[in-house]
C-alpha atoms as a PDB file:
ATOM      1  CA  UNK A   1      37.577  99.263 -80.100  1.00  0.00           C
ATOM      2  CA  UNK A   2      40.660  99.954 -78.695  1.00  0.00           C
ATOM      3  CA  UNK A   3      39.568 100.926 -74.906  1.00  0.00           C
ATOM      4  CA  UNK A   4      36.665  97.719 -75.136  1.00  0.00           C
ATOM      5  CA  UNK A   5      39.812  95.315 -75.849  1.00  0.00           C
ATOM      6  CA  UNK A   6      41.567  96.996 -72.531  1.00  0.00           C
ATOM      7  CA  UNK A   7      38.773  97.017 -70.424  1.00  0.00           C
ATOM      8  CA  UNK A   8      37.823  93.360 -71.532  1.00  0.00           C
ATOM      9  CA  UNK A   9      41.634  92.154 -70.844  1.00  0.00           C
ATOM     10  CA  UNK A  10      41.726  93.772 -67.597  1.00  0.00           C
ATOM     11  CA  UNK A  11      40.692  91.312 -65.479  1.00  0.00           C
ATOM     12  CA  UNK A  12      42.748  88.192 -66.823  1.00  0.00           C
ATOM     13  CA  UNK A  13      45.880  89.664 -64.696  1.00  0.00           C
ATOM     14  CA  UNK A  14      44.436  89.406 -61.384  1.00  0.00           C
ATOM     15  CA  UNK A  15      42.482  86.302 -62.339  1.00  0.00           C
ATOM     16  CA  UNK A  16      45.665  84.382 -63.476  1.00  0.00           C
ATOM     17  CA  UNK A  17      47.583  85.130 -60.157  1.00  0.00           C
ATOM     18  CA  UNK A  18      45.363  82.731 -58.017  1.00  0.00           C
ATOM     19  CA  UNK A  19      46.061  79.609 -60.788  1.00  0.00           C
ATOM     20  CA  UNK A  20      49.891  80.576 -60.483  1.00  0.00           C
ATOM     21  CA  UNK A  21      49.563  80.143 -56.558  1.00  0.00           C
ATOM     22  CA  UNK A  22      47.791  76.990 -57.053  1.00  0.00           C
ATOM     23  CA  UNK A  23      49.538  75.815 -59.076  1.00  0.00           C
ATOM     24  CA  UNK A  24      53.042  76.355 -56.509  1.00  0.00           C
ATOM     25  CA  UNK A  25      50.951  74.851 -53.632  1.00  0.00           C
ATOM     26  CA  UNK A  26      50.015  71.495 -55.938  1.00  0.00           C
ATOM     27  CA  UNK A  27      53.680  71.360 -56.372  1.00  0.00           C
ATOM     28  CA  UNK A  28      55.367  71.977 -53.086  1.00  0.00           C
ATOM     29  CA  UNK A  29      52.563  69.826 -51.055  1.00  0.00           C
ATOM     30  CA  UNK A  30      54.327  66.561 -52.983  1.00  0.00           C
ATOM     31  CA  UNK A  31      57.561  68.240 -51.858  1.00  0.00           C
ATOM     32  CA  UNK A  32      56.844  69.088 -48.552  1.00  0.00           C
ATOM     33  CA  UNK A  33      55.033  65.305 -47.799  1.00  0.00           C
ATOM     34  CA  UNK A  34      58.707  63.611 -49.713  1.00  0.00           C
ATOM     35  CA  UNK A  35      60.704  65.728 -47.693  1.00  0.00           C
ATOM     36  CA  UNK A  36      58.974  64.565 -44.302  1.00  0.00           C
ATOM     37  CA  UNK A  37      59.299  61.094 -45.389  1.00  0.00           C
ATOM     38  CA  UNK A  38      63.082  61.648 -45.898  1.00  0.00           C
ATOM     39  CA  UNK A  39      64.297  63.301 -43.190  1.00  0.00           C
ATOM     40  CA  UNK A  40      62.410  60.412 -41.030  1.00  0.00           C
ATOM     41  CA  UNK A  41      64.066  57.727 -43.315  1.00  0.00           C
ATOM     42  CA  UNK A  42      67.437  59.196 -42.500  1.00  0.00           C
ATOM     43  CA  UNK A  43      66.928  59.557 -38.563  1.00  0.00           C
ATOM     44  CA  UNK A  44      64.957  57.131 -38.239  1.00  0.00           C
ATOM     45  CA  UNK A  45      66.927  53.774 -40.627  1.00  0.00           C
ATOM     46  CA  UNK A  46      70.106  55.838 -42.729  1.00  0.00           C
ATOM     47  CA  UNK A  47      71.337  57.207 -39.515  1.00  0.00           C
ATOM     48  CA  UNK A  48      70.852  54.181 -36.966  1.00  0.00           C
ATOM     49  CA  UNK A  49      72.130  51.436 -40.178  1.00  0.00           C
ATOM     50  CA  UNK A  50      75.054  54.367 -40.511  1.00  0.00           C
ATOM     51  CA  UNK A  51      75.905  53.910 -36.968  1.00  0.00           C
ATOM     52  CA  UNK A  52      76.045  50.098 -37.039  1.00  0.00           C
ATOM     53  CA  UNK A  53      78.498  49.884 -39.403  1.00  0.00           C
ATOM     54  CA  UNK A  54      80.868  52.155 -38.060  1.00  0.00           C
ATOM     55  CA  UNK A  55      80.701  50.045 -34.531  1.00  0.00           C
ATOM     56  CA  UNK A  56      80.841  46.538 -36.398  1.00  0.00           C
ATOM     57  CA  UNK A  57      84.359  47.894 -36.936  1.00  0.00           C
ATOM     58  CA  UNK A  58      85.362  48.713 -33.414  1.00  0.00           C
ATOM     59  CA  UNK A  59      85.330  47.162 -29.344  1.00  0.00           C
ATOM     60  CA  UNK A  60      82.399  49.253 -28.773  1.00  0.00           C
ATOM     61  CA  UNK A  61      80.576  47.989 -25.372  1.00  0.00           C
ATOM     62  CA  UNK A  62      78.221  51.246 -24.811  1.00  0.00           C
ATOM     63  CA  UNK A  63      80.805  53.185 -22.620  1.00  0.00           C
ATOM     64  CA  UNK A  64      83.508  54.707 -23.204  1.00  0.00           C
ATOM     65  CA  UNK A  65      84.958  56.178 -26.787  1.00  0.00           C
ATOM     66  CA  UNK A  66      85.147  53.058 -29.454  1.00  0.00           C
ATOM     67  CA  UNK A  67      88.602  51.716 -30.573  1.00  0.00           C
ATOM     68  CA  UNK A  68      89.087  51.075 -33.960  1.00  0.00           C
ATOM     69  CA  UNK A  69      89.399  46.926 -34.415  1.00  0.00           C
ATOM     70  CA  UNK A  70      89.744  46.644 -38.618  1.00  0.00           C
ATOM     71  CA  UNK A  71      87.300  43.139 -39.102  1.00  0.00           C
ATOM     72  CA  UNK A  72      88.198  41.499 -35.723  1.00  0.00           C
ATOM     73  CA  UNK A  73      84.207  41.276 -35.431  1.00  0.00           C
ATOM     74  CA  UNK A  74      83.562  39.464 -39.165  1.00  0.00           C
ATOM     75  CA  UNK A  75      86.816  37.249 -38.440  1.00  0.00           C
ATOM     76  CA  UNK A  76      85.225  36.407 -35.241  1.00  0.00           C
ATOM     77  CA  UNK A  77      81.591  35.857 -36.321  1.00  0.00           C
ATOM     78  CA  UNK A  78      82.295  34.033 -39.045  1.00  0.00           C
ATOM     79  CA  UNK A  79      83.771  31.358 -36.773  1.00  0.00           C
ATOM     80  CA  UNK A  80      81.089  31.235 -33.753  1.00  0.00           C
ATOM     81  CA  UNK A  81      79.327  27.956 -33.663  1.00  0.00           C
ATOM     82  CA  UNK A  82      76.735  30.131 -31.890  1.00  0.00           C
ATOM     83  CA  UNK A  83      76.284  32.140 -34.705  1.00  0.00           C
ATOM     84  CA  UNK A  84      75.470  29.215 -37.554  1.00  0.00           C
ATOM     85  CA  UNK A  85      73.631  27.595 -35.007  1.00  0.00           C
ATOM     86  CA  UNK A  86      71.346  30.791 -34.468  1.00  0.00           C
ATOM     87  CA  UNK A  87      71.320  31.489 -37.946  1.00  0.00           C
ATOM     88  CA  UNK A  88      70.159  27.770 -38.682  1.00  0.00           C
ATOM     89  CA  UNK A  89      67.697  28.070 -36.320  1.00  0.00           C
ATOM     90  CA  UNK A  90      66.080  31.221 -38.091  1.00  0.00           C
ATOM     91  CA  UNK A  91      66.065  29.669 -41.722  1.00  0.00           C
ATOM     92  CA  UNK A  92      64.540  26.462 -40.252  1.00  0.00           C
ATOM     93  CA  UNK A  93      62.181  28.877 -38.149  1.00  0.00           C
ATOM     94  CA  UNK A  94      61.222  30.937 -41.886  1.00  0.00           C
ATOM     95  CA  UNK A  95      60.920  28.141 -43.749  1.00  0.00           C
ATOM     96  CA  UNK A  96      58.677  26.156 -41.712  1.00  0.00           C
ATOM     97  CA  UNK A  97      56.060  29.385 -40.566  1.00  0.00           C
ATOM     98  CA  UNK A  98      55.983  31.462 -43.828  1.00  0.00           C
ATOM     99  CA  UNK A  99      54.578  29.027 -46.326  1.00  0.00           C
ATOM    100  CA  UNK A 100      52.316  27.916 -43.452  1.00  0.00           C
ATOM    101  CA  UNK A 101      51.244  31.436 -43.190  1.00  0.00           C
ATOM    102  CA  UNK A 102      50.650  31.556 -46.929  1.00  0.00           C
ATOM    103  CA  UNK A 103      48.516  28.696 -47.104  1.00  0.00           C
ATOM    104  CA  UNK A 104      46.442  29.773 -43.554  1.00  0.00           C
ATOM    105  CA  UNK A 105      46.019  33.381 -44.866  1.00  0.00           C
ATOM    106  CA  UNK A 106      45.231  32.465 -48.499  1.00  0.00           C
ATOM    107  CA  UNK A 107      42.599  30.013 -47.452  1.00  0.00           C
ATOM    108  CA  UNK A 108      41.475  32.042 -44.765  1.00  0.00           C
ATOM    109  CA  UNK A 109      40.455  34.883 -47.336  1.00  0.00           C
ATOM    110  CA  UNK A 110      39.167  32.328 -49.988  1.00  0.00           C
ATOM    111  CA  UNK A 111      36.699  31.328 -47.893  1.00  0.00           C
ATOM    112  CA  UNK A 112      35.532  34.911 -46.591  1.00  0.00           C
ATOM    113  CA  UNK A 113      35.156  36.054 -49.968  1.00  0.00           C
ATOM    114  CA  UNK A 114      33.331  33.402 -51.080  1.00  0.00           C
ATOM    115  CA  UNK A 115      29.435  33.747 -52.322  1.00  0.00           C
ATOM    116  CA  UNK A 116      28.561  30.940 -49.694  1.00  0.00           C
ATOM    117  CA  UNK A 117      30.104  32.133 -46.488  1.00  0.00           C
ATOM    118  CA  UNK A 118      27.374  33.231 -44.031  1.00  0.00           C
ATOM    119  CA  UNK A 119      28.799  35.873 -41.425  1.00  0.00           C
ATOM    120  CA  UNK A 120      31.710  37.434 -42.969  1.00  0.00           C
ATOM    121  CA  UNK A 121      32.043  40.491 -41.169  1.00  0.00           C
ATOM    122  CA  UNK A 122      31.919  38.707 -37.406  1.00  0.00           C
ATOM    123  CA  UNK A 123      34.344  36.150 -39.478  1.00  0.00           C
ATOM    124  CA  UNK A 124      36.629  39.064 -40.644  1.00  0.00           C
ATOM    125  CA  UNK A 125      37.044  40.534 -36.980  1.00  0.00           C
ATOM    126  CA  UNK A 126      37.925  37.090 -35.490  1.00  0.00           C
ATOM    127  CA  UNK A 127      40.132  36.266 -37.794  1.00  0.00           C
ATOM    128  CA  UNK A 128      41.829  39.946 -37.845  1.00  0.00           C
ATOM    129  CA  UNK A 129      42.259  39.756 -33.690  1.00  0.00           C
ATOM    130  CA  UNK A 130      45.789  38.441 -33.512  1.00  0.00           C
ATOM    131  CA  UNK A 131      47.105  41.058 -35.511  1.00  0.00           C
ATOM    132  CA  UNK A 132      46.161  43.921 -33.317  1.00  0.00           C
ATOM    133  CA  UNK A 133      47.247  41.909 -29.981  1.00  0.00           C
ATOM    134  CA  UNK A 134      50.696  42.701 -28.927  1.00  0.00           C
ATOM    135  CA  UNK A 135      53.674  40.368 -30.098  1.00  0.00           C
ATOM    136  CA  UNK A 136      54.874  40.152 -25.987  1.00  0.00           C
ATOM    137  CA  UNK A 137      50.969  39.535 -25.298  1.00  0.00           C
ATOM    138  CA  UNK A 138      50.715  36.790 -27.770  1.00  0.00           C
ATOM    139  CA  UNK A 139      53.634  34.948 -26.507  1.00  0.00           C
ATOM    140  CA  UNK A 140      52.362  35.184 -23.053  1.00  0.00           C
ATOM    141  CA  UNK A 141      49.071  33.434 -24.209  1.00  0.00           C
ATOM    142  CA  UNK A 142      50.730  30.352 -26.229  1.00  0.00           C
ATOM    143  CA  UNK A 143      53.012  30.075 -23.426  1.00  0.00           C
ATOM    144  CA  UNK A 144      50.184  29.822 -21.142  1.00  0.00           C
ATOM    145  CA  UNK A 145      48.405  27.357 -23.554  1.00  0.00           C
ATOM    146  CA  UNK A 146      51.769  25.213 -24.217  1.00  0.00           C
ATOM    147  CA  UNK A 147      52.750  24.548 -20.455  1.00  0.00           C
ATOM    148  CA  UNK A 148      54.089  21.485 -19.354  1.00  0.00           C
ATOM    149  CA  UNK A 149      52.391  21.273 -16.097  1.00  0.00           C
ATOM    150  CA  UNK A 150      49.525  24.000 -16.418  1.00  0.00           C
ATOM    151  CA  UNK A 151      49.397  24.777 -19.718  1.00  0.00           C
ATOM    152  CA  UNK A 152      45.971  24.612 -21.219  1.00  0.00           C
ATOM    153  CA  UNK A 153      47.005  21.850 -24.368  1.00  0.00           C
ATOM    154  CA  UNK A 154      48.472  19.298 -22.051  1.00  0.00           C
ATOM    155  CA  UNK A 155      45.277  19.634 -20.082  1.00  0.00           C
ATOM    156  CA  UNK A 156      43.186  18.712 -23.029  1.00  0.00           C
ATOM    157  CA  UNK A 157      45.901  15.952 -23.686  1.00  0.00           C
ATOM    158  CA  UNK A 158      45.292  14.304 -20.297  1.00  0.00           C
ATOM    159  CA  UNK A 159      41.712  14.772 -20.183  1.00  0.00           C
ATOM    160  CA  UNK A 160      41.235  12.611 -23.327  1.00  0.00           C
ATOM    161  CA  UNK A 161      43.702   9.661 -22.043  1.00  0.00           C
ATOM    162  CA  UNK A 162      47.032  10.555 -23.674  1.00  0.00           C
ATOM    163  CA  UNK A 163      50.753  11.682 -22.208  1.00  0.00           C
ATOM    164  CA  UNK A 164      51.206  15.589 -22.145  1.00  0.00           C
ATOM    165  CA  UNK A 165      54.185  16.844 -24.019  1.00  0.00           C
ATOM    166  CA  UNK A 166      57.324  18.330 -23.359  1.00  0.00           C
ATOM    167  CA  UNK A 167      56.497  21.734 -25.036  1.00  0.00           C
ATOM    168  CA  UNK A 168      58.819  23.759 -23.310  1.00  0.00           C
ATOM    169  CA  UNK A 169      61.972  20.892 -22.721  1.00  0.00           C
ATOM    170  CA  UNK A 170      61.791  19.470 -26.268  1.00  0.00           C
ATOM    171  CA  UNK A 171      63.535  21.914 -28.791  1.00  0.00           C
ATOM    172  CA  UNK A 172      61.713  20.574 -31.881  1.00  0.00           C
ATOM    173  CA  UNK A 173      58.237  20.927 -30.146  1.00  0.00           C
ATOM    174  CA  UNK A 174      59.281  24.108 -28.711  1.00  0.00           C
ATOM    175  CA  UNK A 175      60.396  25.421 -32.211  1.00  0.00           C
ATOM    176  CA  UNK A 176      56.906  23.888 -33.522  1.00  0.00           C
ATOM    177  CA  UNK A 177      55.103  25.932 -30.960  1.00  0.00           C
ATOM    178  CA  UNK A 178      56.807  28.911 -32.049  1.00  0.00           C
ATOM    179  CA  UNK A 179      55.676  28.310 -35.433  1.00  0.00           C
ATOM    180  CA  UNK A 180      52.684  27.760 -34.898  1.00  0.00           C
ATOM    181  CA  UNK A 181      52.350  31.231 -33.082  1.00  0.00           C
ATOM    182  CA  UNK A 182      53.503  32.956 -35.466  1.00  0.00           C
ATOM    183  CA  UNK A 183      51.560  31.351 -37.923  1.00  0.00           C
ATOM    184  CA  UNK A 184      48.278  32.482 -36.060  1.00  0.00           C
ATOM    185  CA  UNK A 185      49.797  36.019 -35.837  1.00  0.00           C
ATOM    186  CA  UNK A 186      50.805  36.401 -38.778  1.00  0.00           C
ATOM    187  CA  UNK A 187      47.874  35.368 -40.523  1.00  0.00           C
ATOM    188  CA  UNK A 188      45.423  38.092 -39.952  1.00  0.00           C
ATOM    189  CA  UNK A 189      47.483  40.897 -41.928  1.00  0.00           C
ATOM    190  CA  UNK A 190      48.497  38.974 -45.139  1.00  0.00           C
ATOM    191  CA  UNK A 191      44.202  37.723 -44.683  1.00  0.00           C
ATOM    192  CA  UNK A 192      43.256  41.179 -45.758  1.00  0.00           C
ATOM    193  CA  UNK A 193      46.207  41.369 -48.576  1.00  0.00           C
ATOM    194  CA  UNK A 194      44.730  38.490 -49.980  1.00  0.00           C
ATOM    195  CA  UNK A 195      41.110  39.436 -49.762  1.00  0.00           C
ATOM    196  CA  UNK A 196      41.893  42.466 -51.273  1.00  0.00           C
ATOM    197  CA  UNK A 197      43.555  40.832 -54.512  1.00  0.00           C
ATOM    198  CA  UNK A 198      40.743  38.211 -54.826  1.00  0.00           C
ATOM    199  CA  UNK A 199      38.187  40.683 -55.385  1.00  0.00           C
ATOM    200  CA  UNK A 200      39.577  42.106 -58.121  1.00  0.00           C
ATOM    201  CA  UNK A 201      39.826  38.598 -59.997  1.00  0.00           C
ATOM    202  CA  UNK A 202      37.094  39.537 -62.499  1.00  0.00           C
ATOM    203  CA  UNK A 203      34.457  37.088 -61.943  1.00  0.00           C
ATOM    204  CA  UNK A 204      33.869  36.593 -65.692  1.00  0.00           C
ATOM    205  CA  UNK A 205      36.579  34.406 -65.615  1.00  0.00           C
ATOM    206  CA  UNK A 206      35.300  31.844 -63.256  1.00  0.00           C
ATOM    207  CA  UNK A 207      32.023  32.563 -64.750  1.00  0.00           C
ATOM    208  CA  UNK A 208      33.447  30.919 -68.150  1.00  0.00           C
ATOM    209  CA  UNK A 209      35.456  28.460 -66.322  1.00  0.00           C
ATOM    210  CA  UNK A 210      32.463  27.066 -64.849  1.00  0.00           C
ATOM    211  CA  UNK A 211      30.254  27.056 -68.125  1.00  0.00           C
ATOM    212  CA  UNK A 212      33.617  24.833 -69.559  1.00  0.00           C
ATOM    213  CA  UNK A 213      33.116  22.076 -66.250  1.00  0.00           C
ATOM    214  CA  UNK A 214      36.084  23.274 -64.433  1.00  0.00           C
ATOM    215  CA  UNK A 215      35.419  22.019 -61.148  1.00  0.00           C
ATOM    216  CA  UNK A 216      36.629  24.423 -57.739  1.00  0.00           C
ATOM    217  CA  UNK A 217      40.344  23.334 -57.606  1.00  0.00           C
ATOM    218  CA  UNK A 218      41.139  23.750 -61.911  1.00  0.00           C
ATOM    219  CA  UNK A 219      39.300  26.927 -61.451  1.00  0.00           C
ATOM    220  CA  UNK A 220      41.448  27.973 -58.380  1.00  0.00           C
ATOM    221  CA  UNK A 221      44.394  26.523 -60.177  1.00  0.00           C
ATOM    222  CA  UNK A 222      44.474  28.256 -62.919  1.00  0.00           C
ATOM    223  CA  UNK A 223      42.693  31.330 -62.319  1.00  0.00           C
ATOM    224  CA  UNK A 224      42.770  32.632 -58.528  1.00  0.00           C
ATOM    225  CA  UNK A 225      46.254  31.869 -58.505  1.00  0.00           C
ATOM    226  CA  UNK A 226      48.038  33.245 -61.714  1.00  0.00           C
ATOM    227  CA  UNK A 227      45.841  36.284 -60.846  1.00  0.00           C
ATOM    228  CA  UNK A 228      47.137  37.547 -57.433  1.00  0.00           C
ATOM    229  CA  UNK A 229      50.351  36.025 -58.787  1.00  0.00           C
ATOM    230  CA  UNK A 230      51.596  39.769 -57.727  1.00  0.00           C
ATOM    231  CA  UNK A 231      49.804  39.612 -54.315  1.00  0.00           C
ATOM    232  CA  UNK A 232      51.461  36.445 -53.535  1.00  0.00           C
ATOM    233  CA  UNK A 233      55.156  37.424 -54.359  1.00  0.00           C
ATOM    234  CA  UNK A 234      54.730  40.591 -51.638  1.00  0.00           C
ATOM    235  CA  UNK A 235      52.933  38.576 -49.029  1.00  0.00           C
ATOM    236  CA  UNK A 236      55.919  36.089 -49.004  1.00  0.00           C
ATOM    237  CA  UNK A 237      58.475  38.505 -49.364  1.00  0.00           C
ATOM    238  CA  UNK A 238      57.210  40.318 -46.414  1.00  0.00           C
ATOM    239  CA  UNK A 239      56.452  36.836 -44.095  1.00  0.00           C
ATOM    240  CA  UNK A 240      60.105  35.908 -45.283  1.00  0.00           C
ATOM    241  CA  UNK A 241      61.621  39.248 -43.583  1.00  0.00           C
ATOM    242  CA  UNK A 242      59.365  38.950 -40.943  1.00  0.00           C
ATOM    243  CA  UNK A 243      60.118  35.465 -39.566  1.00  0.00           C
ATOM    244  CA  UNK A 244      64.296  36.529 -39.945  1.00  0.00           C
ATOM    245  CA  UNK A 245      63.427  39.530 -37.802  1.00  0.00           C
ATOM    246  CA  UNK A 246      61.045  37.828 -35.385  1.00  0.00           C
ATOM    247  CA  UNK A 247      61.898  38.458 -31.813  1.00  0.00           C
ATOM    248  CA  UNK A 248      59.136  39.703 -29.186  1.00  0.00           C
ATOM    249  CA  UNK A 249      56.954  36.952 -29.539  1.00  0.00           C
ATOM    250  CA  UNK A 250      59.356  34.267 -29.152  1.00  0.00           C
ATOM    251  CA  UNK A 251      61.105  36.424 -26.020  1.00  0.00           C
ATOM    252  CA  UNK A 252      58.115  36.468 -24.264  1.00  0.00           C
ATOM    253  CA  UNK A 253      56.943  33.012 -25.504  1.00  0.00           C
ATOM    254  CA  UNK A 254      60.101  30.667 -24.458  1.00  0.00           C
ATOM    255  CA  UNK A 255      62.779  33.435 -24.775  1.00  0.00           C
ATOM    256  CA  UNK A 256      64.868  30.824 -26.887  1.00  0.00           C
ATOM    257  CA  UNK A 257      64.981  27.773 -25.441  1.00  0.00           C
ATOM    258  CA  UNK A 258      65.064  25.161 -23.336  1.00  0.00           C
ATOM    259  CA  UNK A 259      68.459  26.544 -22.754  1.00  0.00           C
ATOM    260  CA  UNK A 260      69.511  28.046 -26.366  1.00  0.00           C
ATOM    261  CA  UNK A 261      68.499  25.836 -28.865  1.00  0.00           C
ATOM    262  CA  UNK A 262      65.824  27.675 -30.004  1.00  0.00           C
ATOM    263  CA  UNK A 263      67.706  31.134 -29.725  1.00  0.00           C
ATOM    264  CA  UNK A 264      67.270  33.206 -33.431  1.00  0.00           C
ATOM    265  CA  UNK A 265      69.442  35.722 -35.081  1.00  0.00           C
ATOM    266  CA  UNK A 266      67.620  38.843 -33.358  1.00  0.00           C
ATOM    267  CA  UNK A 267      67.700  37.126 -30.007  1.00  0.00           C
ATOM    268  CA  UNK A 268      71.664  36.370 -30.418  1.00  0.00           C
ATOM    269  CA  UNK A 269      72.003  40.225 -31.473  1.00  0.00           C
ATOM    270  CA  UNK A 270      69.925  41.088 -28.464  1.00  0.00           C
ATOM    271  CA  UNK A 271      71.752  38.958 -25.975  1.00  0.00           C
ATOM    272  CA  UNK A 272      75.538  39.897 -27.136  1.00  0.00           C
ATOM    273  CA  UNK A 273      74.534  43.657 -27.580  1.00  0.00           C
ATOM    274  CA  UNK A 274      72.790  44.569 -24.585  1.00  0.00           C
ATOM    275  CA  UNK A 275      73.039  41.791 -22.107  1.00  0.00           C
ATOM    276  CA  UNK A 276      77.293  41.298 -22.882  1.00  0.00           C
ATOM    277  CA  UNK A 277      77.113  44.948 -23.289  1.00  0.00           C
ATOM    278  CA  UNK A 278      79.615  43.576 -26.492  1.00  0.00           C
ATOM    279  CA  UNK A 279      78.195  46.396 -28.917  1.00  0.00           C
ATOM    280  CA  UNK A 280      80.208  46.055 -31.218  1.00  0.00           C
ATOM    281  CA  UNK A 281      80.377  42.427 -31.646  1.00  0.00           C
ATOM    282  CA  UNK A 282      76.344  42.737 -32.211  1.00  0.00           C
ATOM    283  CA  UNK A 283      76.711  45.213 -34.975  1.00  0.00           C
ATOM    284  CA  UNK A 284      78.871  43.343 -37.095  1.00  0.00           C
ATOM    285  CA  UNK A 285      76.218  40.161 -36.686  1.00  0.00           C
ATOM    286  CA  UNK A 286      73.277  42.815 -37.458  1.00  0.00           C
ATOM    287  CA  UNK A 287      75.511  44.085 -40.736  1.00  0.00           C
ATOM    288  CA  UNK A 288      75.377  40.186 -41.887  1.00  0.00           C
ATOM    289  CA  UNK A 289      71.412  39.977 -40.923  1.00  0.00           C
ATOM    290  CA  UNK A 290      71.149  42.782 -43.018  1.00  0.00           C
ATOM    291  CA  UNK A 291      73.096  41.256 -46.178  1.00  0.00           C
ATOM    292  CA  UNK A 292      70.639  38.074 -45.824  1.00  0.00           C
ATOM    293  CA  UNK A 293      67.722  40.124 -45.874  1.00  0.00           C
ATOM    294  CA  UNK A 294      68.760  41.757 -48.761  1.00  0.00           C
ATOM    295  CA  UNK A 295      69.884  38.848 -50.672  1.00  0.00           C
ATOM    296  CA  UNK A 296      66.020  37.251 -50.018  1.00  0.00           C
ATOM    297  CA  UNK A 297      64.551  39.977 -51.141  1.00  0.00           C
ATOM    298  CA  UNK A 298      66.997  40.056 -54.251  1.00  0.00           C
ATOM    299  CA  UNK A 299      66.220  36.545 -54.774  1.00  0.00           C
ATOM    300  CA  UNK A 300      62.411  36.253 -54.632  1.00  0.00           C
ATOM    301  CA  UNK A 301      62.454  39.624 -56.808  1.00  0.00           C
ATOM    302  CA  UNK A 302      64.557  37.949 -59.486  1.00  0.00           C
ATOM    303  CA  UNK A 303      62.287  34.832 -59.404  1.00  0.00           C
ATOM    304  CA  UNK A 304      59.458  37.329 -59.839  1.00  0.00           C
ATOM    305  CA  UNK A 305      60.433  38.861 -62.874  1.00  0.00           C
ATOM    306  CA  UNK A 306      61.294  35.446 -64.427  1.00  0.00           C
ATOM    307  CA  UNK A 307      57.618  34.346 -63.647  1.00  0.00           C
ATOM    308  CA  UNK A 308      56.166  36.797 -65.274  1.00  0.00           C
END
């Protein structure tokens, strides 16, 4: 009895060595992927944002070792017209293209996921262009389209009997175009967000809806919308960083103007950092950009959780 128990027990110790050295590689693959993650995170953001802080507190201009200025940079920003203007310019700029975007995107992937849209995969590629053109591409385009004397709009304008526009002279219709741009871009990502979330509305709620006479809009009212409830907090949060960060596009479409009017927070850091070579002037304005992000996100998160 006693050499049958040995000989049947032999073979558990070499058996439970391959589980152990699974069970090591299940847990240092999650380590291993993390620690990737964080050492890019901290080249990459910590290191750069790190950086930017230190030279928002000194003369920096890209040469040269920095000199040590205390909050000459904050005492000046915080009394440049050019800065509130800029800064004006970008809240007008995000409130007037992200709830656009919402509502474009939103009914853009009602409609493909509806039971009576014919063609939804051609639909889903058109719509889904924009996104993979480049921002500096895209700008070329509506500049092209928004021309005062070639542009492709005005031509259409004239054509049918009216006066073509001042799209690149006028600083609200300038801004509009802008918005409009980014609109279109903008659209094709938060599309697929959306289409996403509206599948997984079970359909035995509209089903019931419907057998109760709730007509298309109650139904969308008080169904579609409560459910991706979740959906639509992230897709604003991220248009809402988006438009405050928003630079290529408009560079390449009007690069701020007619003159500066039209000049956003990213362009102003651009301009003063690199073109003024005044480094770290431009730091201390990115250091505020970065406290306004923040504080959005803060603030549509705390609305969240009060919503729900």
């Amino acid at each position: 009895m006693t050499a049958t128990a040995t000989t049947s027990q032999t073979p558990a110790g070499p058996r439970a060595r391959p589980r152990r050295g699974r069970r090591a590689q299940y847990r240092l693959a999650p380590l291993a992927l993390a620690g990737a993650s964080i050492v890019l995170f901290l080249v990459f953001f910590v290191w750069p944002g790190g950086l930017g802080l230190i030279y928002s507190f000194t003369d920096y201009s890209g040469l040269g070792t920095p000199e040590f200025v205390g909050t000459d940079n904050y005492e000046r920003l915080f009394g440049d017209p050019t800065f509130y203007e800029s800064l004006t310019r970008t809240l007008l700029f995000a409130l007037l293209s992200v709830p656009l975007m919402y509502v474009m995107s939103l009914s853009v992937a009602a409609l493909l996921v509806s039971n009576h849209t014919r063609g939804k995969t051609a639909a889903k590629l058109v719509f889904f262009f924009p996104w993979l053109i480049s921002p500096i591409v895209a700008g070329v385009i509506w500049r092209w389209m928004f021309g005062e004397s070639f542009g492709f709009v005005n031509y259409v304008i004239d054509r049918l009997g009216g006066n073509p526009l001042a799209w690149q002279t006028d600083p609200d219709l300038a801004l509009m175009v802008v918005v409009i741009a980014a609109t279109w871009g903008g659209t094709a990502f938060n599309m697929l967000i959306f289409i996403a979330a509206l599948k997984n509305v079970p359909r035995a709620y509209y089903e019931a809806a419907e057998i109760d006479g709730a007509n298309a809009w109650q139904r969308f009212r008080s169904i579609t919308l409560p459910s991706i409830a979740p959906t639509s907090f992230l897709v604003i949060l991220l248009s809402s960083l988006g438009a405050m960060k928003e630079f290529a596009m408009i560079q390449a479409l009007n690069e701020g103007g007619p003159g500066t009017s039209n000049v956003l927070l990213i362009q102003y850091i651009y301009e003063t950092g690199f073109q003024r070579a005044d480094i770290g002037y431009a730091s201390a304005v990115s250091m505020v950009l970065l406290l306004i992000l923040l504080t959005i996100a803060l603030v549509q998160m705390a609305v969240n959780r009060r919503s729900a």
